[in-house]
Every structure is written in structure tokens, then in C-alpha cells.
N, C-alpha and C. Protein backbone atom coordinates (compact mmCIF):
# COMPACT_ATOMS: atom_id res chain seq x y z
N UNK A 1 12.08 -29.67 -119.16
CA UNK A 1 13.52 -29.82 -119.26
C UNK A 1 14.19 -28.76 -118.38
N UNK A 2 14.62 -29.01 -117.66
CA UNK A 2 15.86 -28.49 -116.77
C UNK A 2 16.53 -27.61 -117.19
N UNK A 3 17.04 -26.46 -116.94
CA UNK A 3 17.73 -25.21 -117.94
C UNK A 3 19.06 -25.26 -117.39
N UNK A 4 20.02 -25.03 -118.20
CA UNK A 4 21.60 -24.90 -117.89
C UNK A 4 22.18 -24.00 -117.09
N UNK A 5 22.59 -24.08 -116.09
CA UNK A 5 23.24 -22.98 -114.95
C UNK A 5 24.58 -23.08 -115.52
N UNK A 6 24.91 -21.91 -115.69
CA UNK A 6 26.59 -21.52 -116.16
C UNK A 6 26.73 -20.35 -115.55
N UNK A 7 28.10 -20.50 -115.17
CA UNK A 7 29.38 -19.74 -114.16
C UNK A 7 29.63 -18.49 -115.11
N UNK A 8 30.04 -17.00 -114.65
CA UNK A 8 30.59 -16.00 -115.06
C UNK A 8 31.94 -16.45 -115.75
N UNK A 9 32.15 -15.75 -117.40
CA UNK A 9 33.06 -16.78 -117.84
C UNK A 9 33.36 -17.98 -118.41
N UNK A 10 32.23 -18.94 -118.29
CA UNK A 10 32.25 -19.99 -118.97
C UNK A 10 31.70 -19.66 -120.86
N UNK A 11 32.08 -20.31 -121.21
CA UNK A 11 32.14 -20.07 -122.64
C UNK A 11 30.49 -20.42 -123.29
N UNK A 12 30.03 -19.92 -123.81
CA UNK A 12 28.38 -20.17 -124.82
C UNK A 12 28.64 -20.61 -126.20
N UNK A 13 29.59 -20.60 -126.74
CA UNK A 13 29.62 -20.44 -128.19
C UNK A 13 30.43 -19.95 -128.96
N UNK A 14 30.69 -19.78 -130.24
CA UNK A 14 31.66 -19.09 -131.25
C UNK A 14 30.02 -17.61 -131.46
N UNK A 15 30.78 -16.60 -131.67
CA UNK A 15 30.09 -15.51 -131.89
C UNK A 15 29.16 -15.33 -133.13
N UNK A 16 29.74 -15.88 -134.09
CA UNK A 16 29.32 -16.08 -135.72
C UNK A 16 28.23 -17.18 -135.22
N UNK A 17 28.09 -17.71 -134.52
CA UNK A 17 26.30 -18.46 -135.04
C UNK A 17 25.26 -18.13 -133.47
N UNK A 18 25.60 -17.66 -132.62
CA UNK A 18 25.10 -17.12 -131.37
C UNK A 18 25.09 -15.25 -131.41
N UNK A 19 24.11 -14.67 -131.13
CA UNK A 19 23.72 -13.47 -130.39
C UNK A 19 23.80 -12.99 -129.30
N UNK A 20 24.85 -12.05 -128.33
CA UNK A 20 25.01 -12.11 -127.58
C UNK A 20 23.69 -11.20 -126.60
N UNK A 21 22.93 -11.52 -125.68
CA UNK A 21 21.68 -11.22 -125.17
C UNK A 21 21.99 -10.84 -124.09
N UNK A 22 21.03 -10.39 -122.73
CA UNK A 22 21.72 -9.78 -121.15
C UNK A 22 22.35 -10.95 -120.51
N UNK A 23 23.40 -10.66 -119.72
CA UNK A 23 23.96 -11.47 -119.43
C UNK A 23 25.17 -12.36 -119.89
N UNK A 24 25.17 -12.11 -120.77
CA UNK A 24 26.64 -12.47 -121.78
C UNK A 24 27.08 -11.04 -122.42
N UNK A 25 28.35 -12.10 -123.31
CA UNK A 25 29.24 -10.81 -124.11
C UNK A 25 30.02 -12.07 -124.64
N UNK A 26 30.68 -10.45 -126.00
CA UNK A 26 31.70 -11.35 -126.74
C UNK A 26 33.18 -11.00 -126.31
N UNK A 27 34.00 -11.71 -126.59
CA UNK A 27 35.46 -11.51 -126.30
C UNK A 27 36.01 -12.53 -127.63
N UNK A 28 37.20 -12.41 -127.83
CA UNK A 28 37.94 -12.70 -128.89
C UNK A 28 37.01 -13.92 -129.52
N UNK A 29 35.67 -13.32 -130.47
CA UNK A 29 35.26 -14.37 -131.39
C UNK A 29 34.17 -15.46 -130.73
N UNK A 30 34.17 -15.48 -129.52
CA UNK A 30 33.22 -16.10 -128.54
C UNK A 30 32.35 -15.56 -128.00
N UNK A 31 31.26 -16.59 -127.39
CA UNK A 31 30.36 -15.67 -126.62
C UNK A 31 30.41 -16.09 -125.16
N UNK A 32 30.68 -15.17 -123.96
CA UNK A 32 30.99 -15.89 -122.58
C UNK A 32 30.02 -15.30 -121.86
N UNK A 33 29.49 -15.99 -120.57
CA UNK A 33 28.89 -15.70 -119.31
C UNK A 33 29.14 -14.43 -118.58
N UNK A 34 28.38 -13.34 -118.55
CA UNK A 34 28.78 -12.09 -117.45
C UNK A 34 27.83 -12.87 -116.48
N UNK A 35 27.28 -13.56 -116.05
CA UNK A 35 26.67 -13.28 -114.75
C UNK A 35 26.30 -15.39 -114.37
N UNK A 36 26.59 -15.40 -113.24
CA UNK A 36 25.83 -17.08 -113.10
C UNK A 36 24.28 -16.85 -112.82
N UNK A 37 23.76 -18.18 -114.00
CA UNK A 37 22.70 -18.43 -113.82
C UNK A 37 21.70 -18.94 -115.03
N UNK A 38 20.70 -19.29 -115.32
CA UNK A 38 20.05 -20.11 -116.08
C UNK A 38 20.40 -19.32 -117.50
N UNK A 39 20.76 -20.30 -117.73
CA UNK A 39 21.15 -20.13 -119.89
C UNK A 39 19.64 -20.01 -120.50
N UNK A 40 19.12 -19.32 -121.41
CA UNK A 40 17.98 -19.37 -122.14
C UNK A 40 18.35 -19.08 -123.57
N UNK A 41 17.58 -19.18 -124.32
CA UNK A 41 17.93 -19.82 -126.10
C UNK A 41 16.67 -19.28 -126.43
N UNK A 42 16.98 -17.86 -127.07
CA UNK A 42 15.56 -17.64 -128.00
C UNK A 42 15.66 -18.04 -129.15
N UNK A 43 14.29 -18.36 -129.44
CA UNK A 43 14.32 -19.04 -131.15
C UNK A 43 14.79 -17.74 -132.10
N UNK A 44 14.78 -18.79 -132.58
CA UNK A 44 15.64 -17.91 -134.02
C UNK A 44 14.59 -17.67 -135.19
N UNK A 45 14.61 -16.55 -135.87
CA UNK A 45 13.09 -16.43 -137.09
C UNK A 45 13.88 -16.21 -138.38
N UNK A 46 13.44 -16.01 -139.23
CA UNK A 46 13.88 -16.07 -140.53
C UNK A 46 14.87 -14.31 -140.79
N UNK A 47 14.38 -13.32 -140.15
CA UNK A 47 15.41 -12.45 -140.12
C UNK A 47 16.28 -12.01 -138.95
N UNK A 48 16.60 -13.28 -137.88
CA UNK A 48 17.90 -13.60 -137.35
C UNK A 48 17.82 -15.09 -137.21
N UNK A 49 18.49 -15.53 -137.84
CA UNK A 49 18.96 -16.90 -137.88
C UNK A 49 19.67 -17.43 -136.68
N UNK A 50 20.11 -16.47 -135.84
CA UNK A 50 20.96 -17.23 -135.25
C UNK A 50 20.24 -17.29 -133.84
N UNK A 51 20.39 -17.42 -132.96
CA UNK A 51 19.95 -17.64 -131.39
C UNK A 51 20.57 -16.70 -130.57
N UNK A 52 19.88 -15.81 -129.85
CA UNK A 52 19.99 -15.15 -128.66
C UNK A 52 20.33 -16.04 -127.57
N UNK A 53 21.39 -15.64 -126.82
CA UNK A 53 21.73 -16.61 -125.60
C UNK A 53 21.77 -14.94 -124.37
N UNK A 54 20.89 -15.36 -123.68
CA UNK A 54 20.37 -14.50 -122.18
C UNK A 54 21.26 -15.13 -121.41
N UNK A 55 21.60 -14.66 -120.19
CA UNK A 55 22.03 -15.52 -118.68
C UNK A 55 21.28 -14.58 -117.78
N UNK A 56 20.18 -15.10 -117.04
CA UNK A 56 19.61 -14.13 -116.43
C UNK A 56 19.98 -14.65 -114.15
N UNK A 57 19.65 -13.05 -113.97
CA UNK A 57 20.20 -13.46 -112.76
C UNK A 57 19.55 -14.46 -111.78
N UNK A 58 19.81 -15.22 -110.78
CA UNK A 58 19.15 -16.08 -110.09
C UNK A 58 17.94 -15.59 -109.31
N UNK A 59 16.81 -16.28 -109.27
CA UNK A 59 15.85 -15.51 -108.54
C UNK A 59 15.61 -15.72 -106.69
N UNK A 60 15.61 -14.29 -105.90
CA UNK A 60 14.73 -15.68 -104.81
C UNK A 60 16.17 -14.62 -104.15
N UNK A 61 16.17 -14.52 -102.88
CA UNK A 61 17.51 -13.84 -102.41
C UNK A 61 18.35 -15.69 -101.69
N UNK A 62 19.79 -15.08 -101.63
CA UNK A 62 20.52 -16.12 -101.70
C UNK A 62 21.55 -16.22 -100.16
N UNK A 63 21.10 -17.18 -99.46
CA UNK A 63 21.63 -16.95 -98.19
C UNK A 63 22.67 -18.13 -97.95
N UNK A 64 23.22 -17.93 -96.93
CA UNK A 64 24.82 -19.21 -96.51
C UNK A 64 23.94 -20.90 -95.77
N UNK A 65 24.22 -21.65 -96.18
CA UNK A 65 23.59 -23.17 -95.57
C UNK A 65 24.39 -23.69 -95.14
N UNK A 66 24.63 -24.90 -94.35
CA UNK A 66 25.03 -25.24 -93.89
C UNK A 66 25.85 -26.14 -95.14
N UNK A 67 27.40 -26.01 -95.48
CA UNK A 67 28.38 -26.88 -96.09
C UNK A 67 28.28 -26.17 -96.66
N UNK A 68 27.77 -24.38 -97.05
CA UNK A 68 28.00 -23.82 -98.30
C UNK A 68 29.80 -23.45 -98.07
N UNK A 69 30.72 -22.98 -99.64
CA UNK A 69 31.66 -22.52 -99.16
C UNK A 69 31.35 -20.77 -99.71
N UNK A 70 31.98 -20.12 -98.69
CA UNK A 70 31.68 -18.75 -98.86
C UNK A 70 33.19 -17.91 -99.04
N UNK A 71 32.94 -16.72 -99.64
CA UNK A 71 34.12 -15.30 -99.35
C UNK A 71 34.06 -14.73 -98.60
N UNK A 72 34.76 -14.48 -97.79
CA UNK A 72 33.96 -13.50 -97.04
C UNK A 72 35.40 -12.44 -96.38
N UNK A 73 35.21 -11.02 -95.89
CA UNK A 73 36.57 -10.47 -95.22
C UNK A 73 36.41 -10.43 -93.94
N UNK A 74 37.81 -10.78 -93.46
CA UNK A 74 37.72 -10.70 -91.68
C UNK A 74 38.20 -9.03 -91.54
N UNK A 75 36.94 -9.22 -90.42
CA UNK A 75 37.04 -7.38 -89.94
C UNK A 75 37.09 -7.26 -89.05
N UNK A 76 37.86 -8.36 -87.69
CA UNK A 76 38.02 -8.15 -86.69
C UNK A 76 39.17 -9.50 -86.32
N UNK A 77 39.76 -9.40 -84.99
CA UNK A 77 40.39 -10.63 -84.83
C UNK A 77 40.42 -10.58 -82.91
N UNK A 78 40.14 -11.54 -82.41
CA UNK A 78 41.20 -11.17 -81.14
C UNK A 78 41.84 -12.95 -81.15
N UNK A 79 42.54 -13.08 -80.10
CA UNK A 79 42.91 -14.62 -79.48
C UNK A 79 42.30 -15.60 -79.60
N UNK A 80 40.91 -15.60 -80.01
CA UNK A 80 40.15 -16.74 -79.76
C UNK A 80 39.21 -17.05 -81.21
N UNK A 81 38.95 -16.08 -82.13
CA UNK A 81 37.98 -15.89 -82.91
C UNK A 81 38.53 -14.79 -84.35
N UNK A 82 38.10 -14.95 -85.65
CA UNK A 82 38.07 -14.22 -86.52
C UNK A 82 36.70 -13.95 -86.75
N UNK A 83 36.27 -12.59 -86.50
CA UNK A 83 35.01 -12.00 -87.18
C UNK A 83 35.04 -11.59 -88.75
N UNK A 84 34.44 -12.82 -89.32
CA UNK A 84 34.37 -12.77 -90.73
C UNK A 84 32.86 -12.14 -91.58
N UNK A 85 32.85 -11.35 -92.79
CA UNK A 85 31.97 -10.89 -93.41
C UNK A 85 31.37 -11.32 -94.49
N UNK A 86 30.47 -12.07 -94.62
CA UNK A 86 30.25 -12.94 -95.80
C UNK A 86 29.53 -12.39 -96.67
N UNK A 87 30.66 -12.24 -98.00
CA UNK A 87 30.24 -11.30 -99.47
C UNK A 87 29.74 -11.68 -100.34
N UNK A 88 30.32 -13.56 -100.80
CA UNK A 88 29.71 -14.42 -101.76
C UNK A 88 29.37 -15.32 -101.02
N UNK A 89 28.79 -16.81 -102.24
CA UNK A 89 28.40 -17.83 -102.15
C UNK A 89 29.32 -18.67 -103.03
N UNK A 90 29.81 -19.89 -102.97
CA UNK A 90 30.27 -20.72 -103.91
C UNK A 90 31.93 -19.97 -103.76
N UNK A 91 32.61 -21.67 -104.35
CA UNK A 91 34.08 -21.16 -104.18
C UNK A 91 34.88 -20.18 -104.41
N UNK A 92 34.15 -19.67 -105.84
CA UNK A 92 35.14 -18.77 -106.41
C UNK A 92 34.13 -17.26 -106.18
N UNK A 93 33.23 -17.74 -105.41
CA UNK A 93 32.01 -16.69 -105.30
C UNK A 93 31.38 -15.92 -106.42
N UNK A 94 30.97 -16.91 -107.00
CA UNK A 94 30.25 -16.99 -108.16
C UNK A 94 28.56 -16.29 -108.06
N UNK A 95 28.35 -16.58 -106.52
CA UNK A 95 26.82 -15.70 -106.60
C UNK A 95 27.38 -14.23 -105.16
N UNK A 96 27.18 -13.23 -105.59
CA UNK A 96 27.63 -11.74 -104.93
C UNK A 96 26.25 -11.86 -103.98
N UNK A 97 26.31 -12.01 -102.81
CA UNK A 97 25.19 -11.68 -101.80
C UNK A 97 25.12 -10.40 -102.19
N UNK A 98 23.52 -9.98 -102.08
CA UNK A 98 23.24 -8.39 -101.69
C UNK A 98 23.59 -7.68 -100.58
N UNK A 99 23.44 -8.31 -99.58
CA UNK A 99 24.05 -8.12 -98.02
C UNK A 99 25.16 -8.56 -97.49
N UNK A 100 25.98 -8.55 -96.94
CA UNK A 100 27.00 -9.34 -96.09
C UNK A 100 26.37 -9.86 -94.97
N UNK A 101 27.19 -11.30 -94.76
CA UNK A 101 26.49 -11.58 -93.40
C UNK A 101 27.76 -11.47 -93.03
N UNK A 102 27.13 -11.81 -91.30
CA UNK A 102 28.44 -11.71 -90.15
C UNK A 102 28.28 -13.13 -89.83
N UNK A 103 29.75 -13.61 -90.08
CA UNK A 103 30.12 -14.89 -89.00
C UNK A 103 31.01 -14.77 -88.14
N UNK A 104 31.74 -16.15 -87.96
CA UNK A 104 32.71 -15.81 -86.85
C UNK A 104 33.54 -17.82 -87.44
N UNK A 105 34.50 -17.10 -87.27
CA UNK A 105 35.80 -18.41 -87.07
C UNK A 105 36.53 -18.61 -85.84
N UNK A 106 36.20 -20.12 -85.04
CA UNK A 106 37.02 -19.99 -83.68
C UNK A 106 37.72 -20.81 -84.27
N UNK A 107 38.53 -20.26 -83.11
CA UNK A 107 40.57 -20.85 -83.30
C UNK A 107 40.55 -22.45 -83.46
N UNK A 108 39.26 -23.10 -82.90
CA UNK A 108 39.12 -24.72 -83.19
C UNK A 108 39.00 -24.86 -84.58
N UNK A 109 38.46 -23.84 -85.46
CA UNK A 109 37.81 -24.17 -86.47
C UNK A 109 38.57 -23.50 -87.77
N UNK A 110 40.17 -23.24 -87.59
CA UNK A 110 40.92 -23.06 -88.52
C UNK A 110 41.47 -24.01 -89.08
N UNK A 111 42.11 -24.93 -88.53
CA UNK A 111 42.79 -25.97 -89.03
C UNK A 111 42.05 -27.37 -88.52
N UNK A 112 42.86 -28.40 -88.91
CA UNK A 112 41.97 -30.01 -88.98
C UNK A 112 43.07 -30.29 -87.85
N UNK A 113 44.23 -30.07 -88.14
CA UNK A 113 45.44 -30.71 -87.18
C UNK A 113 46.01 -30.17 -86.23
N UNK A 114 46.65 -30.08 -85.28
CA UNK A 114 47.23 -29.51 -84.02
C UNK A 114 46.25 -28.09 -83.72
N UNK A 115 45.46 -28.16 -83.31
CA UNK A 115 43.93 -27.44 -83.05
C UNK A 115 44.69 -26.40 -81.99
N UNK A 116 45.39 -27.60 -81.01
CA UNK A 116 46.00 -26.44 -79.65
C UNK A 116 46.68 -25.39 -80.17
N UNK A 117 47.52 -25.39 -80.95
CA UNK A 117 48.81 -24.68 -81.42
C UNK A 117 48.45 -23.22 -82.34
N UNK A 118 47.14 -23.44 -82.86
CA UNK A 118 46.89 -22.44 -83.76
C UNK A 118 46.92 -21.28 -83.33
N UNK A 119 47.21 -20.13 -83.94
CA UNK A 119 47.26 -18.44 -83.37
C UNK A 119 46.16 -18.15 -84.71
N UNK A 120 45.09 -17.30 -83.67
CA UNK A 120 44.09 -16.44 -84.88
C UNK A 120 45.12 -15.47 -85.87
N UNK A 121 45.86 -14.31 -84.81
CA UNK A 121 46.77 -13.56 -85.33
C UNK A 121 47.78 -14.14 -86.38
N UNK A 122 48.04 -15.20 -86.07
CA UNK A 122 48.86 -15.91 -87.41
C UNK A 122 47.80 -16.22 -88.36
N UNK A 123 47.07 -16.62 -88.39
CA UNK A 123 46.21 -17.26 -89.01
C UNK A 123 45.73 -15.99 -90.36
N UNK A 124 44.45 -15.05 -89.60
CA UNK A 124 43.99 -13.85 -90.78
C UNK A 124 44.39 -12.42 -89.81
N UNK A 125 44.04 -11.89 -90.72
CA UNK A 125 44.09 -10.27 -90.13
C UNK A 125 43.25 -9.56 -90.69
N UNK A 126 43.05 -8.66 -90.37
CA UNK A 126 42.18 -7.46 -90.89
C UNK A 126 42.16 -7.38 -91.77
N UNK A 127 40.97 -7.55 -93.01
CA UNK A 127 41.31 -7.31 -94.41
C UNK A 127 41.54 -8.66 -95.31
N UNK A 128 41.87 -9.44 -94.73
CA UNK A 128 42.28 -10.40 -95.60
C UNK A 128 40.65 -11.22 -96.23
N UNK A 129 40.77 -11.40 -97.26
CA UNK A 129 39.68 -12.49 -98.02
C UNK A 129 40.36 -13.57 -98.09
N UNK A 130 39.13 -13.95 -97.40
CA UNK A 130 38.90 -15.99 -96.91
C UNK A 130 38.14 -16.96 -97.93
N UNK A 131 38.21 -18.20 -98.12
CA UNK A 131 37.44 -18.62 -98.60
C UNK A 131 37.59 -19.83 -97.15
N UNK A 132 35.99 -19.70 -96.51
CA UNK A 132 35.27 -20.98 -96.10
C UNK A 132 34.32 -21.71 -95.59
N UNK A 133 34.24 -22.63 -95.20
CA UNK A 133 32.72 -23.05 -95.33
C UNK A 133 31.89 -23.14 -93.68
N UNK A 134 30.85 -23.21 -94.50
CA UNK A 134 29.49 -22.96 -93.25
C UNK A 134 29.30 -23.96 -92.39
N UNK A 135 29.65 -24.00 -90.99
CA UNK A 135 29.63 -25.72 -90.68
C UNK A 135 28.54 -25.70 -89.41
N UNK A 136 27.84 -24.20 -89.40
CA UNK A 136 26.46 -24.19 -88.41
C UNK A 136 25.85 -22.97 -88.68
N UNK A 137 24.81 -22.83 -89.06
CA UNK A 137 23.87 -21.16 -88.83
C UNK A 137 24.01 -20.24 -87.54
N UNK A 138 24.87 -21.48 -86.33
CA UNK A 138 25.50 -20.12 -85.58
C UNK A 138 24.26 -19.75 -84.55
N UNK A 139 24.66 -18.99 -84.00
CA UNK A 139 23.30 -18.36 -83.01
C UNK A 139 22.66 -16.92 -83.60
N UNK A 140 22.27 -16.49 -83.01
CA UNK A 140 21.52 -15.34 -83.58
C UNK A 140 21.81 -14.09 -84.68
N UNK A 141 23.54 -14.07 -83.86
CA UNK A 141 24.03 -12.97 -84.54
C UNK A 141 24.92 -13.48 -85.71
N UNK A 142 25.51 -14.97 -85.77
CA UNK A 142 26.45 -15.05 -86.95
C UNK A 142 26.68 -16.20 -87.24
N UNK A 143 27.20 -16.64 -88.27
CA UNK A 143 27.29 -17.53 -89.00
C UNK A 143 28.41 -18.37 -88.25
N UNK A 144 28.63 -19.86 -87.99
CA UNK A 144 29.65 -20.41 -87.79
C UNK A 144 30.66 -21.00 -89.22
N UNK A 145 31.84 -20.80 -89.37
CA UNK A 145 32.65 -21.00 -90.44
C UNK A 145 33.55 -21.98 -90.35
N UNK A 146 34.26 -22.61 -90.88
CA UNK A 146 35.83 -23.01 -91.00
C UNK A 146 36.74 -23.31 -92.03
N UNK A 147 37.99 -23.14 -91.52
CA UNK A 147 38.77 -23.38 -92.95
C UNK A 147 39.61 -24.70 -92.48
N UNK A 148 39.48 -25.45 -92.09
CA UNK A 148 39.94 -26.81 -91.75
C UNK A 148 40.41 -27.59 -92.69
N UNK A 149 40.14 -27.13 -93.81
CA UNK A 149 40.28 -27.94 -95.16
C UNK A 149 41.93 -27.44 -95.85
N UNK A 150 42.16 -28.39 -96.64
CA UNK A 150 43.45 -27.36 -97.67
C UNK A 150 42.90 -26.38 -98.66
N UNK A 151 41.88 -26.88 -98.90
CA UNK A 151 41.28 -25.67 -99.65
C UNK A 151 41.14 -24.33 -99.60
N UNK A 152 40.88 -24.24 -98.29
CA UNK A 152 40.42 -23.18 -97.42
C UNK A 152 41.13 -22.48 -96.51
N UNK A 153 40.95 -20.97 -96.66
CA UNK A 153 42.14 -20.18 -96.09
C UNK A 153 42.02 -19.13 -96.96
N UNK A 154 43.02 -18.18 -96.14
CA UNK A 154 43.30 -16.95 -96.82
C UNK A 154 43.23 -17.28 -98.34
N UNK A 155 42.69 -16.16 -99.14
CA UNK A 155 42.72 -16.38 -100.47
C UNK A 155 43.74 -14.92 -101.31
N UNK A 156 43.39 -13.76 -100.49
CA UNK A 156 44.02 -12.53 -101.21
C UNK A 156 44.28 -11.74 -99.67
N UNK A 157 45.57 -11.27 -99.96
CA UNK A 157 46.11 -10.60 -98.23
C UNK A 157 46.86 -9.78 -98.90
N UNK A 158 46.44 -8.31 -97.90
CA UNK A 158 47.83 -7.12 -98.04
C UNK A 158 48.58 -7.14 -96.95
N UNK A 159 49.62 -7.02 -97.43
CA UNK A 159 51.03 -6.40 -96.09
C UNK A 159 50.89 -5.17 -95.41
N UNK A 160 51.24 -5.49 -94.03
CA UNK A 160 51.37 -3.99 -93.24
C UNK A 160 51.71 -3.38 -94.13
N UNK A 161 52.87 -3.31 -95.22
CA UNK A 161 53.30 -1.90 -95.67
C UNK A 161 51.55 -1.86 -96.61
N UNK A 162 50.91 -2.17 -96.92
CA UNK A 162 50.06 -1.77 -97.49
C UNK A 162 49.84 -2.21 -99.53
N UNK A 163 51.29 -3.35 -99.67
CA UNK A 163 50.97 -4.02 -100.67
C UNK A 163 50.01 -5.54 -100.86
N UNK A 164 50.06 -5.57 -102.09
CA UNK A 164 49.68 -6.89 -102.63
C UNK A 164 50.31 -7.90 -102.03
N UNK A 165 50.05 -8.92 -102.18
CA UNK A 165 50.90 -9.86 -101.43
C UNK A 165 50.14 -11.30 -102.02
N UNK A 166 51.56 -12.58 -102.36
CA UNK A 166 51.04 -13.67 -103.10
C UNK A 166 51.65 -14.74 -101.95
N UNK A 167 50.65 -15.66 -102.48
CA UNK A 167 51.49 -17.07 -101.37
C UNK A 167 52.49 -17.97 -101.69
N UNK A 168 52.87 -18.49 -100.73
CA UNK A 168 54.66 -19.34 -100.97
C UNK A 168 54.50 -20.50 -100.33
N UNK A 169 53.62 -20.31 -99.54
CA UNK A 169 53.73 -21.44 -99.31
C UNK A 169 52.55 -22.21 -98.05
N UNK A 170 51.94 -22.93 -97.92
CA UNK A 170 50.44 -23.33 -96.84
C UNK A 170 50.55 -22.01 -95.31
N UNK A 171 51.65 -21.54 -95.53
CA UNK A 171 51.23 -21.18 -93.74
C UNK A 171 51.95 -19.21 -94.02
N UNK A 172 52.21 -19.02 -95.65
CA UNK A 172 53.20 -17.59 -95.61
C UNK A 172 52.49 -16.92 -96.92
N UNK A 173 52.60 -16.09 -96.66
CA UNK A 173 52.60 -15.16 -98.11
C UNK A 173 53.40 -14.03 -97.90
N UNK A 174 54.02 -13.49 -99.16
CA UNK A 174 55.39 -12.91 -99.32
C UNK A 174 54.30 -11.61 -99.79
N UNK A 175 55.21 -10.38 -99.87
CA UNK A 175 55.03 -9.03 -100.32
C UNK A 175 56.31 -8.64 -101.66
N UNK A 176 55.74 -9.03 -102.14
CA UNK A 176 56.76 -9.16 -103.33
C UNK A 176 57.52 -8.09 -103.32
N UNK A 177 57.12 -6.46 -103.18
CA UNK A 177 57.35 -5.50 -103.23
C UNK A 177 58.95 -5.07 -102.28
N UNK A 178 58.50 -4.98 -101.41
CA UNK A 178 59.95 -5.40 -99.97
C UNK A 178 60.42 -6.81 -99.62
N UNK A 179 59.55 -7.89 -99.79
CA UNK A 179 60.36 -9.16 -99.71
C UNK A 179 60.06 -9.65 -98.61
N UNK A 180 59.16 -9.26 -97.58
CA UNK A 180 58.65 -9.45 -96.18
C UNK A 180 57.45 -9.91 -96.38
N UNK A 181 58.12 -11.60 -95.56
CA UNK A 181 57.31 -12.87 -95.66
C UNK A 181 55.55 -12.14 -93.88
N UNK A 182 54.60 -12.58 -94.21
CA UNK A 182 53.34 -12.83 -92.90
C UNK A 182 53.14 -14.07 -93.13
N UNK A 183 52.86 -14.09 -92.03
CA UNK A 183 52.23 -15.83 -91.51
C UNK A 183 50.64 -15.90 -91.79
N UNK A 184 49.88 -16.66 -92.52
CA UNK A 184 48.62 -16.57 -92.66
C UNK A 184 48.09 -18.23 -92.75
N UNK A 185 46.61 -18.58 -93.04
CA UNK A 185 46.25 -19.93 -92.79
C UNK A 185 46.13 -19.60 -94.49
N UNK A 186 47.09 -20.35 -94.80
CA UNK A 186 46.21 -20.34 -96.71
C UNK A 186 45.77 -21.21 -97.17
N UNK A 187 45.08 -20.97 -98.13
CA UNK A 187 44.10 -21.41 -98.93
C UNK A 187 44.87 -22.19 -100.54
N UNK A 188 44.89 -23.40 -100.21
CA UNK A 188 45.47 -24.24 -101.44
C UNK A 188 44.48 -23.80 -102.61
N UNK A 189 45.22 -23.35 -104.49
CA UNK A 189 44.34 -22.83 -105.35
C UNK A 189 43.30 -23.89 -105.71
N UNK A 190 42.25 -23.70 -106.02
CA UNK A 190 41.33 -24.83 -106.38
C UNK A 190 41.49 -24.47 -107.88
């Protein structure tokens, strides 16, 4: 039988008939996921009745494939290309690589529509976390990416002045702090 893969967060149980084991915890009365990866169920004996629930970590190291979607931060930009750093795996980056890889986003491979028109510099900047996906292993040195999708795009961006900053709207995110809108490629919430 096949063992249950569950997400950081997803719920195991009410606390009163489950044991919380590595890999989980309780929070208000429940028992939830600290880590993704195979659910296990120890039996239960006559002096604990109830079941140990483990989440243990995935085995095997975990690399980017082709259609994976990834996190990753851009740490470089010029005219033609975003040099992106890939931190997770999965949308919400649910599996933490041990390593970062290096990709790269060309200016073809930001958007689906008016391809000519796109600016990298509008698009990400330094710092910003991306969510997107793998659409070639790239040549030697890096991963090929894109965010072509609505999905995909900036996910979390600071402002020159050096705040937080939330989105308003597919192509802006505001700095709540001073009120000064950047232009970025965003990322519709999944």
C-alpha cells in the first residue's frame, strides 16, 4: 500500500486520539504537518492507545525537471535575461532544496503575450522571489525558467526604499509604507 504524502500544514487529526511524532505538532487541539512527506502510523499497544503519526523527510536529494514549478530569487538582471536562484521545489515550495541552483529567465520567457514589448527591468529586480517553472535543464551552467503563465511571477518584492511591498494589480505592486507603486511581472495567488 502506497503511503500518504502530506504538505507542511495540512491537518493529521484532532490531538485527543493521535500522538504527535517527528515531523508534526499540535496547534489549537489538532495535529498538523511540520515537514512534506510520507505520513506513517505506528501501532498503538495497550499502554498508548492512540497512534503516533511521524512525517518523515523525503529521501534521495531533490533536483528541478523539466515542468517542475520552482522559488527561486533573482540575483542579477540585465536587458535580456533574469539570473534566477532556485531555493524550492513545488508551488508553494513545499520541498527546501539543500543547494540552490542557478537558472536564467530570457525576456522571451516572461510573458505568453506581446513577447516584443517586455522589459526584464520592469519585469524582476534584485531580490525579488519568483515563482516559475522549468521549461529546459538549460546548458551546463543553468536551468531554463518561465513565468509565462498567470500564475507565475513575482511572488514577494521589496521597494527601493527598502520596504515590504504587496500587489495591486498583474503588472504593480505598491509599498504600502510611502505609497510608491514598481512595475513587476506578478504572480496571480494560487
Amino acid at each position: 500500500m502506497a503511503s500518504t504524502i502530506v504538505l507542511p500544514g495540512e491537518p493529521l487529526g484532532p490531538s485527543a486520539t493521535n500522538i504527535p511524532g517527528p515531523g508534526s505538532h499540535i496547534h489549537a487541539g489538532h495535529l498538523f504537518s511540520s515537514l512534506a512527506g510520507p505520513l506513517a502510523k505506528s501501532s498503538t499497544s495497550k499502554s498508548t492507545p492512540n497512534p503516533t503519526l511521524t512525517v518523515a523527510r523525503p529521501s534521495g536529494i531533490l533536483i528541478p525537471e523539466t515542468g517542475t514549478t520552482v522559488l527561486g530569487r533573482i540575483t542579477r538582471t540585465n536587458p535580456r535575461l533574469a539570473n534566477l536562484s532556485i531555493l524550492a521545489l513545488g508551488p508553494s515550495g513545499e520541498h527546501t532544496c539543500r543547494d540552490s541552483f542557478p537558472a536564467i529567465i530570457r525576456q522571451q520567457d516572461i510573458r505568453a503575450t506581446e513577447i516584443d514589448k517586455v522589459k526584464v527591468a520592469e519585469s524582476f529586480r534584485v531580490g525579488d522571489v519568483v515563482r516559475a517553472t522549468v521549461i529546459s535543464l538549460g546548458d551546463e551552467r543553468s536551468y531554463f525558467c518561465s513565468t509565462a503563465k498567470n500564475e507565475l511571477g513575482v511572488v514577494m518584492a521589496v521597494s527601493e526604499g527598502g520596504n515590504q511591498m504587496v500587489p495591486v494589480s498583474w503588472r504593480e505592486f505598491l509599498d504600502e509604507r510611502t505609497g510608491a507603486r514598481e512595475l513587476r511581472k506578478v504572480a496571480k495567488p494560487v
